[in-house]
N, C-alpha and C. Protein backbone atom coordinates (compact mmCIF):
# COMPACT_ATOMS: atom_id res chain seq x y z
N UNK A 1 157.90 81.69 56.54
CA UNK A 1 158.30 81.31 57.89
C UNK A 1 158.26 79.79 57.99
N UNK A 2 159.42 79.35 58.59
CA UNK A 2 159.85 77.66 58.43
C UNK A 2 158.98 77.62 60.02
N UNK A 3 157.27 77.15 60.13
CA UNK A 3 156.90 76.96 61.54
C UNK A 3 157.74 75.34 62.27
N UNK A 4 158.01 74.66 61.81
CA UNK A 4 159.04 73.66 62.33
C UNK A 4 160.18 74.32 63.42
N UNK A 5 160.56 75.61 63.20
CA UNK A 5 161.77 75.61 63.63
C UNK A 5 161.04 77.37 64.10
N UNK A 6 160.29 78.45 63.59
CA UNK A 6 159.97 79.29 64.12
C UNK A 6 158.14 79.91 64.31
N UNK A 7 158.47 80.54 64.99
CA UNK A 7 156.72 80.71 65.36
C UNK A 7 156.66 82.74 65.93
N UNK A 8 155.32 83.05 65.23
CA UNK A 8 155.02 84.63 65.22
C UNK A 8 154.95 84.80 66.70
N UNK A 9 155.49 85.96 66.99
CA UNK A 9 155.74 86.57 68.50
C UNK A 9 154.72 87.68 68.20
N UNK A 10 153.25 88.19 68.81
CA UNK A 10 152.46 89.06 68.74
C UNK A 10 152.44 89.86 70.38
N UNK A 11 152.30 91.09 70.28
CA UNK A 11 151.94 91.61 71.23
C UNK A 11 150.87 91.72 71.26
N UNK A 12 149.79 91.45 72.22
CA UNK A 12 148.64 91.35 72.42
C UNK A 12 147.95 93.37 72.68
N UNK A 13 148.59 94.01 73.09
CA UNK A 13 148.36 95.47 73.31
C UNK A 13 148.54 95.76 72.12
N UNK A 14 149.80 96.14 71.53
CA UNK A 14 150.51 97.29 70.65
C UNK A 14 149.80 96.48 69.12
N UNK A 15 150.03 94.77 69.14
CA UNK A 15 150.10 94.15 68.00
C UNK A 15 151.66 94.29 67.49
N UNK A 16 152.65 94.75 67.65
CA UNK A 16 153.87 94.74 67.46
C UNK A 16 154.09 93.09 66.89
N UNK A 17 154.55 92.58 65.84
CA UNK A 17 155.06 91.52 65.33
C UNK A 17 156.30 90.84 65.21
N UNK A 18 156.83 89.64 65.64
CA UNK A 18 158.18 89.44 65.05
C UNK A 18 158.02 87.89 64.82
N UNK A 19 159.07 87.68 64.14
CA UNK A 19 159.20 86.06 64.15
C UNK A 19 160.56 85.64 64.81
N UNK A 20 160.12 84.52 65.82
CA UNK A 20 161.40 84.31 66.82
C UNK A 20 161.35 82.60 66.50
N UNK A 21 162.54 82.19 67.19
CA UNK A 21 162.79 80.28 67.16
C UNK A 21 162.03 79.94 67.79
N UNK A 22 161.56 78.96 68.03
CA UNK A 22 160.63 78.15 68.46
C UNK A 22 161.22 77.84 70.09
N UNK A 23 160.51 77.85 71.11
CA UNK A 23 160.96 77.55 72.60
C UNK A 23 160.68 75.68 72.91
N UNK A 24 161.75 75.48 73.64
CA UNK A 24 160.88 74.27 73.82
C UNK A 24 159.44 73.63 74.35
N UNK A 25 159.11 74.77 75.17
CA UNK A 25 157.93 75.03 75.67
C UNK A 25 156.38 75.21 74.43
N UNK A 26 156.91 75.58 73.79
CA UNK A 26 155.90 76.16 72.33
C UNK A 26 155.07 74.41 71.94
N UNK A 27 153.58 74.73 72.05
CA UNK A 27 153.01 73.87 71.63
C UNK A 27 153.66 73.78 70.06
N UNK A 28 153.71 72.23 69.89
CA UNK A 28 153.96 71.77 68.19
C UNK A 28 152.89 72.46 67.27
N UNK A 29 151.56 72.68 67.86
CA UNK A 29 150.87 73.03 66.77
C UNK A 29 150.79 74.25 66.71
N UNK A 30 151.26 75.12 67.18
CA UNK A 30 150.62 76.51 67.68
C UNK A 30 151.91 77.23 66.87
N UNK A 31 151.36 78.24 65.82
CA UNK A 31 151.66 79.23 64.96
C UNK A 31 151.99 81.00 65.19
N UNK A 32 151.33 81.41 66.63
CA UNK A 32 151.51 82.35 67.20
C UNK A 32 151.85 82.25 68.52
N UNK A 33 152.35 83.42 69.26
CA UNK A 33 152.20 83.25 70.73
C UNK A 33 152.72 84.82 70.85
N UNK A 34 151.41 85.16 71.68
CA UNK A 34 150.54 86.48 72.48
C UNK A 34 151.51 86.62 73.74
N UNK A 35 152.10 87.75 73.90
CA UNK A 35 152.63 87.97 75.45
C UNK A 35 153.18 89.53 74.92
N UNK A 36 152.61 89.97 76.24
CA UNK A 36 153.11 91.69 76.59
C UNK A 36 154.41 92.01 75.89
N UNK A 37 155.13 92.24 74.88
CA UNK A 37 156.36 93.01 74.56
C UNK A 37 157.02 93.86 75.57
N UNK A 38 158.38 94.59 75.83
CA UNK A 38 158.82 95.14 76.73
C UNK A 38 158.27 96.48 76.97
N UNK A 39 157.52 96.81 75.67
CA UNK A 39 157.43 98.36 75.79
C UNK A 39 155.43 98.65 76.49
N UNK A 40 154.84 97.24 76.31
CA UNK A 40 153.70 97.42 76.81
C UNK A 40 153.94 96.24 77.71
N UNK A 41 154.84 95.86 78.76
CA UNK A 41 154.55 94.96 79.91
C UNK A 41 154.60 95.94 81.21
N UNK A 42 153.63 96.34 82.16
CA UNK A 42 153.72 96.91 83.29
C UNK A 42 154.66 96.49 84.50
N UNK A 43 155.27 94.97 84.80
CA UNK A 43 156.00 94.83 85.29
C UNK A 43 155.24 93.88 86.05
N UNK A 44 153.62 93.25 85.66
CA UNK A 44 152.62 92.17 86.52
C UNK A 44 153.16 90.99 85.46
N UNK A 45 152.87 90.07 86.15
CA UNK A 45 153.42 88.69 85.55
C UNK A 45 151.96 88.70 84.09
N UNK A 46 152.88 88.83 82.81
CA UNK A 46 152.28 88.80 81.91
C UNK A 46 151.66 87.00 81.90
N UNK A 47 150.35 86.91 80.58
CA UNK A 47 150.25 85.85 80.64
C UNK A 47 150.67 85.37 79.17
N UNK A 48 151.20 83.60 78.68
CA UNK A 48 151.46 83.83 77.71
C UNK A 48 150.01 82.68 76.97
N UNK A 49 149.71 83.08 75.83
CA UNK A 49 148.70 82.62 75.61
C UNK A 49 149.00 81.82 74.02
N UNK A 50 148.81 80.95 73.12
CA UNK A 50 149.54 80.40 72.10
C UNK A 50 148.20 80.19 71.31
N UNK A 51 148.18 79.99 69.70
CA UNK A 51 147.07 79.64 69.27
C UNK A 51 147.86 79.17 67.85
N UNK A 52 146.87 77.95 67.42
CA UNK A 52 146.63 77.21 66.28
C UNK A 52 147.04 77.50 64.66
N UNK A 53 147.20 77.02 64.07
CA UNK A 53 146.62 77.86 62.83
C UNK A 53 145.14 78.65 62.24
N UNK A 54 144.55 77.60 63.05
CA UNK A 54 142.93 78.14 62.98
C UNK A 54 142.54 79.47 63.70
N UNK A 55 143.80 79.94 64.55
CA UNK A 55 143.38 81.31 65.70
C UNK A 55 142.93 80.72 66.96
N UNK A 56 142.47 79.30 66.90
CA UNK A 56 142.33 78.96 68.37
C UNK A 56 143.56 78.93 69.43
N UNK A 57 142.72 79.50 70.21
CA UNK A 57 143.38 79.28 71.79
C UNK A 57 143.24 78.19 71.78
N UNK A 58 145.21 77.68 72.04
CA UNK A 58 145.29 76.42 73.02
C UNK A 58 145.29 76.11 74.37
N UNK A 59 144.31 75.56 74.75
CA UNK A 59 144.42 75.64 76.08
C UNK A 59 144.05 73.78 76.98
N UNK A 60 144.78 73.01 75.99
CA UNK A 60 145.03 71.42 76.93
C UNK A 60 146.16 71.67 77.71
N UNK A 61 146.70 70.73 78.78
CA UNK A 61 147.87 69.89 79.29
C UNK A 61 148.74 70.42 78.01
N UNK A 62 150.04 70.81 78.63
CA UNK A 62 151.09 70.44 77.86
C UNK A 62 151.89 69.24 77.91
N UNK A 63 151.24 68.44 79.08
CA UNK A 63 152.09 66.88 78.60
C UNK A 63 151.02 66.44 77.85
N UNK A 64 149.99 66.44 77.32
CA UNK A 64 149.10 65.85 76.36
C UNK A 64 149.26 66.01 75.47
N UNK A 65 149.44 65.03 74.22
CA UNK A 65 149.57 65.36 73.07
C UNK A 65 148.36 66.44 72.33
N UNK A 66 148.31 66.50 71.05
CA UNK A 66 147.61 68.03 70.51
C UNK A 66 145.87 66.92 70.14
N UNK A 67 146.02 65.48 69.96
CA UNK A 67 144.93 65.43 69.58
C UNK A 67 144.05 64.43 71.13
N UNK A 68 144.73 64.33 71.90
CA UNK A 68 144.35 64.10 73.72
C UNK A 68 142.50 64.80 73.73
C-alpha cells in the first residue's frame, strides 16, 4: 500500500477492511481510519477516528502540524 496516496479504511464493529485514496482531510501521518461501514452504521452520526503507524489515536488540531 503506497500510504502517500492511500490509507486502510477499518470498521471499527465488523473489522471489515479496505484500502481507499487518501481524503484531503486524512491526517499526513495517520495509516488507518476507523468509521462505521454501511452495513454496521445505525444511521447516528458515526465518529471518525484516525491513528498513526504506532496504533495511536490522533487526536491534535488539524491545522497543527503532526509534531505541534
Amino acid at each position: 500500500m503506497n500510504l502517500e496516496t492511500h490509507i486502510l479504511l477499518r470498521c471499527p464493529d465488523c473489522k471489515r477492511e479496505m484500502e481507499v485514496q487518501r481524503d484531503e482531510f486524512d491526517y499526513p501521518e495517520a495509516v488507518r481510519v476507523e468509521v462505521r461501514c454501511d452495513e454496521c452504521d445505525d444511521g447516528d452520526f458515526a465518529e471518525i477516528f484516525q491513528y498513526d503507524a504506532a496504533g495511536k489515536h490522533i487526536t491534535r488540531d488539524p491545522s497543527l502540524p503532526a509534531n505541534a
